[in-house]
Protein backbone atom coordinates (compact mmCIF):
# COMPACT_ATOMS: atom_id res chain seq x y z
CA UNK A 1 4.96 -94.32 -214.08
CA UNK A 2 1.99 -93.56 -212.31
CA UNK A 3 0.75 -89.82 -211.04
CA UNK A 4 -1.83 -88.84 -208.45
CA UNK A 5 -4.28 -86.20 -210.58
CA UNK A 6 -5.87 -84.02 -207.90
CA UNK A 7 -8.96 -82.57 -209.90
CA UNK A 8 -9.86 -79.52 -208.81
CA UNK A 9 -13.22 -77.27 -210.48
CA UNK A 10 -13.35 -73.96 -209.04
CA UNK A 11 -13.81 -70.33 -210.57
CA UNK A 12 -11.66 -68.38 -213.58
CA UNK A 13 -10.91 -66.00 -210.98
CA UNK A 14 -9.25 -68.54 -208.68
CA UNK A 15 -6.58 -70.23 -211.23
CA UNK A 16 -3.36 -68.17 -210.71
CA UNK A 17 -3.87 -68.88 -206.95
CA UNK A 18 -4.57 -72.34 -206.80
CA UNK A 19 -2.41 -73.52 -209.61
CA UNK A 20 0.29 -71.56 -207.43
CA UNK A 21 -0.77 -73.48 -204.50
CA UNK A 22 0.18 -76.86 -206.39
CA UNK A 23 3.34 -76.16 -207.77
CA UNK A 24 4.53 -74.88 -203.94
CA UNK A 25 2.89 -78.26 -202.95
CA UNK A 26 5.32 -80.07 -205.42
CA UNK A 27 2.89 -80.64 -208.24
CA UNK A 28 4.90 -82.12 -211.13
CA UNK A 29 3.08 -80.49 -213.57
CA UNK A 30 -0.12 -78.44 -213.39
CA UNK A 31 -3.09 -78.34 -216.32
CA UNK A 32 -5.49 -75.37 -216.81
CA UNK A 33 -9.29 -75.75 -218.87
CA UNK A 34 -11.33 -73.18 -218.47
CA UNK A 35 -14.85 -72.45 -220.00
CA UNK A 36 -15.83 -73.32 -223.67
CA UNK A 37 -19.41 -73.15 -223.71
CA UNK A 38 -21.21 -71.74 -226.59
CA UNK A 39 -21.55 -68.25 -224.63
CA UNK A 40 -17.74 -67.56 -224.95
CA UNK A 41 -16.88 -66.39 -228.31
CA UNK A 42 -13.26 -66.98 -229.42
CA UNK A 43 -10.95 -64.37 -230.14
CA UNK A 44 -9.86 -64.90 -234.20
CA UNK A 45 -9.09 -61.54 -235.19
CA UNK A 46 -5.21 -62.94 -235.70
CA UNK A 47 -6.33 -65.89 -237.72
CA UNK A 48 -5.92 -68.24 -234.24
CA UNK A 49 -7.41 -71.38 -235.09
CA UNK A 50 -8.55 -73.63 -232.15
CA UNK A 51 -8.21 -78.11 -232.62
CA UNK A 52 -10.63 -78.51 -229.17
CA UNK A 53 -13.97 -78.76 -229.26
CA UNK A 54 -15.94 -75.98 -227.03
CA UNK A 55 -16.14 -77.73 -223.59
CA UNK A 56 -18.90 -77.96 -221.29
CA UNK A 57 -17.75 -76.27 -218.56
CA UNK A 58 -19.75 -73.43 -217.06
CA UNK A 59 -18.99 -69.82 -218.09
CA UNK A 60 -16.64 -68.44 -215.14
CA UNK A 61 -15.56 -71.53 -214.14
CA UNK A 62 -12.27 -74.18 -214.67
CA UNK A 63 -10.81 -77.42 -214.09
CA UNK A 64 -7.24 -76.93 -212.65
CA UNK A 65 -5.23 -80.46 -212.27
CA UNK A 66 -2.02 -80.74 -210.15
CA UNK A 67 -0.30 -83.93 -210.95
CA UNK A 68 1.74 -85.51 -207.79
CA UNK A 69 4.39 -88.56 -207.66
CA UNK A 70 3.06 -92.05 -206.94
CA UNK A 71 2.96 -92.19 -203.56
CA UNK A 72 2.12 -89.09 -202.49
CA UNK A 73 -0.89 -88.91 -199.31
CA UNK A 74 -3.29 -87.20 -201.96
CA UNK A 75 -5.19 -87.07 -198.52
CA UNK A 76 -2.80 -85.28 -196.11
CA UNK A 77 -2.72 -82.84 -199.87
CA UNK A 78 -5.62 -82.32 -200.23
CA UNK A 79 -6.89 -81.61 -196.20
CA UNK A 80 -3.60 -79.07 -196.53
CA UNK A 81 -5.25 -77.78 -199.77
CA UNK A 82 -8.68 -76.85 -198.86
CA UNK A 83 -8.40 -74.12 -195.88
CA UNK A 84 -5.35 -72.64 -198.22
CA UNK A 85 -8.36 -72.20 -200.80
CA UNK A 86 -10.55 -70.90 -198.27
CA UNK A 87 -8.19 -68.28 -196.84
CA UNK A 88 -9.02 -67.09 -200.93
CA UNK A 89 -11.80 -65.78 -199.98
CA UNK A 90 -10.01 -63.16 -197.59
CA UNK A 91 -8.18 -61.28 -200.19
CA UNK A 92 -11.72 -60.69 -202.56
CA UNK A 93 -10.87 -64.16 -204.41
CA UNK A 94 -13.73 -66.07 -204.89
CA UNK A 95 -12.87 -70.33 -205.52
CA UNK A 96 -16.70 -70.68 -205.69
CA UNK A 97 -18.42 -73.91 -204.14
CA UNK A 98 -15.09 -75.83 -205.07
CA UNK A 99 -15.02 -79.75 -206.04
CA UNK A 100 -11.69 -81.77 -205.21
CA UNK A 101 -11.58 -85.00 -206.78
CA UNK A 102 -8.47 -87.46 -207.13
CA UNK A 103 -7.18 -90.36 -209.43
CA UNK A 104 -4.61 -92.66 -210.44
CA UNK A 105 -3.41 -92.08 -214.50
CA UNK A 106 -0.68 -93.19 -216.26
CA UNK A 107 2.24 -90.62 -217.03
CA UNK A 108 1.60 -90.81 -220.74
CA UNK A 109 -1.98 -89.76 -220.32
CA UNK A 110 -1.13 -86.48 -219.48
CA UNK A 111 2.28 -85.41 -219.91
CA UNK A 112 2.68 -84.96 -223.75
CA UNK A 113 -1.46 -85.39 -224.33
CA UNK A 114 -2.01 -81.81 -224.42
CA UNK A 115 0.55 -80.72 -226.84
CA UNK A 116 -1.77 -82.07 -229.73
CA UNK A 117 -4.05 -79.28 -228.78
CA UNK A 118 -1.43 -76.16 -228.59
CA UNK A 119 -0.58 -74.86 -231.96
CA UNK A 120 0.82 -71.78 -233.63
CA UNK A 121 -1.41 -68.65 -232.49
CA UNK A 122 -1.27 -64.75 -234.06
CA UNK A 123 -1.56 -62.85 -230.90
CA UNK A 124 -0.96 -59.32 -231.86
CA UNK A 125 -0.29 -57.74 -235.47
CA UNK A 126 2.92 -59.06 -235.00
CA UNK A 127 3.60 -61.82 -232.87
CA UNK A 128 3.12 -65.30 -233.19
CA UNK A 129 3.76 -68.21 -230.65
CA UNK A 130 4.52 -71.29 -232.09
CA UNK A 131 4.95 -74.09 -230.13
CA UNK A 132 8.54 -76.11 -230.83
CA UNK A 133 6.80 -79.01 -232.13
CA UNK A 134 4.76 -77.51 -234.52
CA UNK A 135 5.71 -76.79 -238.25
CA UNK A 136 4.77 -73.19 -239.51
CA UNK A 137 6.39 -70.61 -242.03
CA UNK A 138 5.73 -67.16 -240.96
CA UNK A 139 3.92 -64.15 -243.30
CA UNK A 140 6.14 -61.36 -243.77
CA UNK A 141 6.52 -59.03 -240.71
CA UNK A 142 5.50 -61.59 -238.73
CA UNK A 143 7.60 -62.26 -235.35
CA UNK A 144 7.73 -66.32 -233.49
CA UNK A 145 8.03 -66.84 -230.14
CA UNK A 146 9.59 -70.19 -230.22
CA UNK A 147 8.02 -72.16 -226.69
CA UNK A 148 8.09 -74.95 -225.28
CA UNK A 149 5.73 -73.98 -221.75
CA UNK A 150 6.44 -77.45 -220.09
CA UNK A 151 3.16 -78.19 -217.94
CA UNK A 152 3.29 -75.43 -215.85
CA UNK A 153 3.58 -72.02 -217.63
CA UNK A 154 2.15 -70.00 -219.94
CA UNK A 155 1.30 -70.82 -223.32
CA UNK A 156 -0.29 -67.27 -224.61
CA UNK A 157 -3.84 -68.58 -224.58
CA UNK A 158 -4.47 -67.37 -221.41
CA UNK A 159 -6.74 -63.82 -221.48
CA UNK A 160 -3.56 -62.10 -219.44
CA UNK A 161 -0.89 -63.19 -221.50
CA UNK A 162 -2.06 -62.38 -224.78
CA UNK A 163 -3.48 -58.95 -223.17
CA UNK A 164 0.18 -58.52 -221.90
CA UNK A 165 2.03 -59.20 -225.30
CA UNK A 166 -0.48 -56.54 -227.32
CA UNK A 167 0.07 -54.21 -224.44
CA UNK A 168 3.88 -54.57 -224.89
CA UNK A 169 3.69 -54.39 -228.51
CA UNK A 170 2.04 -50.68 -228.06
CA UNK A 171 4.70 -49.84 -225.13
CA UNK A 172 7.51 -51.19 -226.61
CA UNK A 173 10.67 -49.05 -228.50
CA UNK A 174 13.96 -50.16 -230.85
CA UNK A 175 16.51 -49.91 -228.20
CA UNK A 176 14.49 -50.54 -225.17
CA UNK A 177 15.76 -52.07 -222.09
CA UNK A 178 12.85 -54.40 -220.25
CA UNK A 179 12.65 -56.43 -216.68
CA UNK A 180 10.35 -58.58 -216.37
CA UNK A 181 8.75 -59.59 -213.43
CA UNK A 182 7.71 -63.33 -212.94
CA UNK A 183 8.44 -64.11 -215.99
CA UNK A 184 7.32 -68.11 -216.19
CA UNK A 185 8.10 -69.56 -219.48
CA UNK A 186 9.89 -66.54 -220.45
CA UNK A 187 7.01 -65.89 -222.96
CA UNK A 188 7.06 -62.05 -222.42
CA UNK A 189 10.81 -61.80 -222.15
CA UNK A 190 10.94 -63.25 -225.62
CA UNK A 191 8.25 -61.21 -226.94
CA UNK A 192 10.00 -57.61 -225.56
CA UNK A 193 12.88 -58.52 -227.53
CA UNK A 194 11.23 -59.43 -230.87
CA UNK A 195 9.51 -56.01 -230.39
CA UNK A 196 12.72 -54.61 -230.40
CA UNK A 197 13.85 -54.24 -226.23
CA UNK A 198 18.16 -54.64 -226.54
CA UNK A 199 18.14 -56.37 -223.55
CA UNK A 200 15.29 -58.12 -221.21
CA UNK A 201 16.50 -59.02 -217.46
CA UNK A 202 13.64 -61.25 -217.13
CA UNK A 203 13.60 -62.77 -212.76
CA UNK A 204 11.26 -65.37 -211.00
CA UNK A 205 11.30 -66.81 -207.76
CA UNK A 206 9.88 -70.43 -208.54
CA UNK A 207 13.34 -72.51 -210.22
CA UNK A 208 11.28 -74.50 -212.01
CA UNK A 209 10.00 -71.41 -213.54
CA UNK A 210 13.67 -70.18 -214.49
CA UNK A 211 14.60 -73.36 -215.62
CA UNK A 212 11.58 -73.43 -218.83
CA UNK A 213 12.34 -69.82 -219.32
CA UNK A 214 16.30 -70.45 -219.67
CA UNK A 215 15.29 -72.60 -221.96
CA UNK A 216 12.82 -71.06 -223.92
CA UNK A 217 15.48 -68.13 -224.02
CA UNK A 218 18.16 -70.73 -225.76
CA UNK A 219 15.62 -71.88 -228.46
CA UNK A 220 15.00 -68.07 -229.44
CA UNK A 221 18.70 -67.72 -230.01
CA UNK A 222 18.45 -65.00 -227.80
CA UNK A 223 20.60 -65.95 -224.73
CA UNK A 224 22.95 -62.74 -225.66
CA UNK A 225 20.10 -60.73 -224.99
CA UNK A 226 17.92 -62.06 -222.48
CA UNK A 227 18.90 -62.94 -218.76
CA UNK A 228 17.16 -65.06 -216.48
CA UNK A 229 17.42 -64.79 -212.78
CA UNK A 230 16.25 -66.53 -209.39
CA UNK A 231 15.17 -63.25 -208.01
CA UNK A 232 12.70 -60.63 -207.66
CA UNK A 233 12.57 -57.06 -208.45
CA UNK A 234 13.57 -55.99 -204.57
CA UNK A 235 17.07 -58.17 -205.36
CA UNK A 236 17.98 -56.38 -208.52
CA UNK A 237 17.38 -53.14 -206.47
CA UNK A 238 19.62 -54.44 -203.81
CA UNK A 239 22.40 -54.98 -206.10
CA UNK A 240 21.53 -51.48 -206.98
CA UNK A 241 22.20 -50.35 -203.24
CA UNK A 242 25.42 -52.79 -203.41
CA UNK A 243 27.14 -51.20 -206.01
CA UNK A 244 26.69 -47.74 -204.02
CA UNK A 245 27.93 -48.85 -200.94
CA UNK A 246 31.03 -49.65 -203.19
CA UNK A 247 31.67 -46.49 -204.10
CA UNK A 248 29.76 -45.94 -207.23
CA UNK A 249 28.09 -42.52 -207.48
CA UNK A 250 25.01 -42.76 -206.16
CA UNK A 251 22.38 -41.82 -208.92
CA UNK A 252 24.49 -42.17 -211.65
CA UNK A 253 23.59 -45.05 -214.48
CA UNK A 254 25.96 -47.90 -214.49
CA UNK A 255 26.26 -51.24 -215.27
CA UNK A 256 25.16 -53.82 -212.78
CA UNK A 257 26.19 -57.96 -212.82
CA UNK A 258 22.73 -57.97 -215.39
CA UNK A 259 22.23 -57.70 -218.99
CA UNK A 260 20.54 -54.01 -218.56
CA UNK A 261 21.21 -50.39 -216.88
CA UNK A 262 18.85 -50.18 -214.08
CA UNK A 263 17.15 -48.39 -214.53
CA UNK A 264 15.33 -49.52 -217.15
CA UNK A 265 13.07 -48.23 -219.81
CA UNK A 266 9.74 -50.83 -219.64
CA UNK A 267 8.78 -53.12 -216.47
CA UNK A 268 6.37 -55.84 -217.35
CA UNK A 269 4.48 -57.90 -215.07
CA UNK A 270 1.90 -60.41 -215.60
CA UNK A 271 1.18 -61.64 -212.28
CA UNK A 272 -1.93 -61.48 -209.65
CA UNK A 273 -3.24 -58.18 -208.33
CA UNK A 274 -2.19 -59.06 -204.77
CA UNK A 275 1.56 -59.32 -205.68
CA UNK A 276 1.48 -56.38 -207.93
CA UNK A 277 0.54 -54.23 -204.75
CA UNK A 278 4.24 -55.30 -202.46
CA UNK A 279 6.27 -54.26 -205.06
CA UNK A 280 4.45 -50.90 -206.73
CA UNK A 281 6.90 -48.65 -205.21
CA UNK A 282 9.86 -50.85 -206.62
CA UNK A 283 8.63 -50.88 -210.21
CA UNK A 284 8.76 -46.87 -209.83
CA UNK A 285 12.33 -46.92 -207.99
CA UNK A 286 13.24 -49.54 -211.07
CA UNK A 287 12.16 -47.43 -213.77
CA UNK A 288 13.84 -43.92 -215.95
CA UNK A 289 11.78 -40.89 -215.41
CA UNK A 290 9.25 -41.36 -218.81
CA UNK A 291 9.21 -44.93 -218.31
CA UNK A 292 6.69 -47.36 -218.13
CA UNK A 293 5.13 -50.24 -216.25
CA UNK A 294 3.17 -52.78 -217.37
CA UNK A 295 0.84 -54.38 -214.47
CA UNK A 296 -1.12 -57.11 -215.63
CA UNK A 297 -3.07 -60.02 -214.31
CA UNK A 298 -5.72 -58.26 -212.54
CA UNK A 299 -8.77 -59.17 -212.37
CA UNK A 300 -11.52 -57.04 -212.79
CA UNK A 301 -12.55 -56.88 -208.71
CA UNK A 302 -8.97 -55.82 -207.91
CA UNK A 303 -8.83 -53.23 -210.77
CA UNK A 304 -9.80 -50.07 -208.55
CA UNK A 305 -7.44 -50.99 -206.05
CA UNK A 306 -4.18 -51.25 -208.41
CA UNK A 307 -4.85 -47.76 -209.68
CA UNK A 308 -5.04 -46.68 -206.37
CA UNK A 309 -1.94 -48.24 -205.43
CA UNK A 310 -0.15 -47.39 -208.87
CA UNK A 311 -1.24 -43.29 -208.19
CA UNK A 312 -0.45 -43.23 -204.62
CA UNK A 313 3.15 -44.12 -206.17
CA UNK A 314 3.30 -41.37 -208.27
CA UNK A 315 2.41 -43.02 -211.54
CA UNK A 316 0.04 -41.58 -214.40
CA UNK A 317 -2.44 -43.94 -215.38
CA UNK A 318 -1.41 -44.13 -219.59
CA UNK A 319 -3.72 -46.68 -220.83
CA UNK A 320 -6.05 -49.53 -219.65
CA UNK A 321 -6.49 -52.70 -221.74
CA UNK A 322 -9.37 -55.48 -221.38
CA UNK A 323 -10.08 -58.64 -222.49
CA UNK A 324 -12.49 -60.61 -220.77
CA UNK A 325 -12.14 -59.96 -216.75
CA UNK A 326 -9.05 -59.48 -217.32
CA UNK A 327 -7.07 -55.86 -216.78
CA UNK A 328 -3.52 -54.28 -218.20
CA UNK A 329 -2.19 -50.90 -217.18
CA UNK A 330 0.06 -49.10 -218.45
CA UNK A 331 1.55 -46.52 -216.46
CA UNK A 332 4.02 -44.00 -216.82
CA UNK A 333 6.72 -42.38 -214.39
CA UNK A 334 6.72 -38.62 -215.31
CA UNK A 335 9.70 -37.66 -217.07
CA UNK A 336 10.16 -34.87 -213.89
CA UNK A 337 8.97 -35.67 -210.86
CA UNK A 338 7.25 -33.14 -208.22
């Protein structure tokens, strides 16, 4: 079968957005380099080990590719494409002076290609993802995240997922109860639970999205302890209000249609600072006095304005993690409130 490869070279910054942009434009599966010049040292402090060669691509920048169905007007795409990109630039995103290029390839040229280059990576003191594919005996202590990301989601490389899985290894108790928000290959669901969370509701919009994490969920034997859900936070706090208007106490803990009490102990979510600001006041509704909330996927430019947001909520700002231009917070809802 032949795909359509719409080539696009734009900034770090942009990725989340654009790659967003071609999955809503039915992309059937989306590809992410970013830089790997000589400038960029790479993180081996967990004994990763890294197959590809340091690319030439400038520091800052990346080549996203959206692959569409034979017969798709790559045109019509890409004219739809471009002001969508430039309405970045409105919400303190910057694309850079963008390139769209396009080509014919061959299915087998990119669908499986990249798996040669994903292998088994030690992203905090204790977990490990290991792709399904790959052979590897753990160390002792040592936690796997079985994954198979598909082309579309997370694999832990990226700077916000392995920020988010050390952050939730430092957040994270024996017992705890987790949401997580946008959860994509299910990657930080998975993780939560091998740090010890009872029970992860883990909720994305995109079906695609649920569909790899439901997945990834079964080949971690942990189905009995990790839900997955077409929904977003403001839906599992509507089935909140439901169960109310039934006749349930109002304020009192009990046991919605999910996997967890909401609510819950730890909300994670690795997603783009300009969603993480419509829903800041839902994380703290979600959460038990003491709780926490994980916010990450900001990048450094939108950093100031999600503390803002998260203390204008009524959060305390716990801790602050970096790794590159990337941001985590962790903040805390006061165990009594004012």
């Amino acid at each position: 079968m032949k795909w359509h490869e719409l080539k696009i070279s734009t900034t770090e910054e942009a990725i989340e957005m654009i790659s967003n942009f071609l999955h809503e434009m039915g992309a059937g599966g989306v590809s992410i380099e970013e830089s790997g010049t000589l400038n960029r040292q790479r993180d081996t402090s967990y004994g990763q080990w890294y197959e590809t060669p340091l690319n030439d691509i400038p520091e800052g920048q990346a080549v996203i590719c959206g692959y569409f169905a034979e017969g798709t007007d790559i045109g019509q795409l890409t004219d739809e494409l471009k002001p969508r990109i430039e309405q970045l630039r409105e919400y303190d995103i910057d694309p850079g002076s963008y390139e769209m290029t396009a080509r014919i390839v061959d299915e087998e040229d990119w669908a499986n290609a990249w798996k040669q280059y994903f292998k088994p990576i030690r992203v905090t003191d204790k977990l490990t993802i290991k792709p399904t594919w790959e052979v590897y005996t753990p160390q002792e202590g040592e936690a796997i995240i079985e994954l198979d990301p598909g082309m579309a989601f997370g694999t832990g490389t990226h700077p916000t997922t392995a920020l988010c899985l050390r952050t939730l290894e430092s957040v994270v108790r024996e017992g705890d109860e987790v949401i997580d928000v946008g959860t994509g290959s299910g990657i930080l669901a998975i993780g939560a639970c091998r740090l010890g969370a009872s029970g992860v509701l883990a909720v994305d919009l995109d079906p695609v999205a649920v569909s790899s994490a439901t997945e990834n969920v079964r080949l971690n034997g942990l189905q009995d302890r990790v839900e997955v859900r077409l929904s977003d936070l403001l839906g599992v706090l509507r089935a909140d209000t439901a169960d109310e208007a039934a006749g349930k106490p109002a304020g009192e803990a009990v046991q919605r249609p999910f996997n967890v009490t909401v609510p819950v102990d730890v909300v994670v979510a690795n997603i783009l600072a300009e969603i993480i600001l419509l829903f800041i006041d839902d994380v703290y509704e979600a959460l038990k006095p003491g709780g926490f909330y994980i916010a990450s996927g900001i990048y450094m430019n939108k950093e100031e304005d999600v503390e803002a947001a998260l203390l204008a909520a009524g959060f305390e700002i716990v801790d602050r993690r970096r790794e590159e231009n990337w941001v985590a917070f962790v903040a805390g809802k006061p165990k009594r409130e004012a």
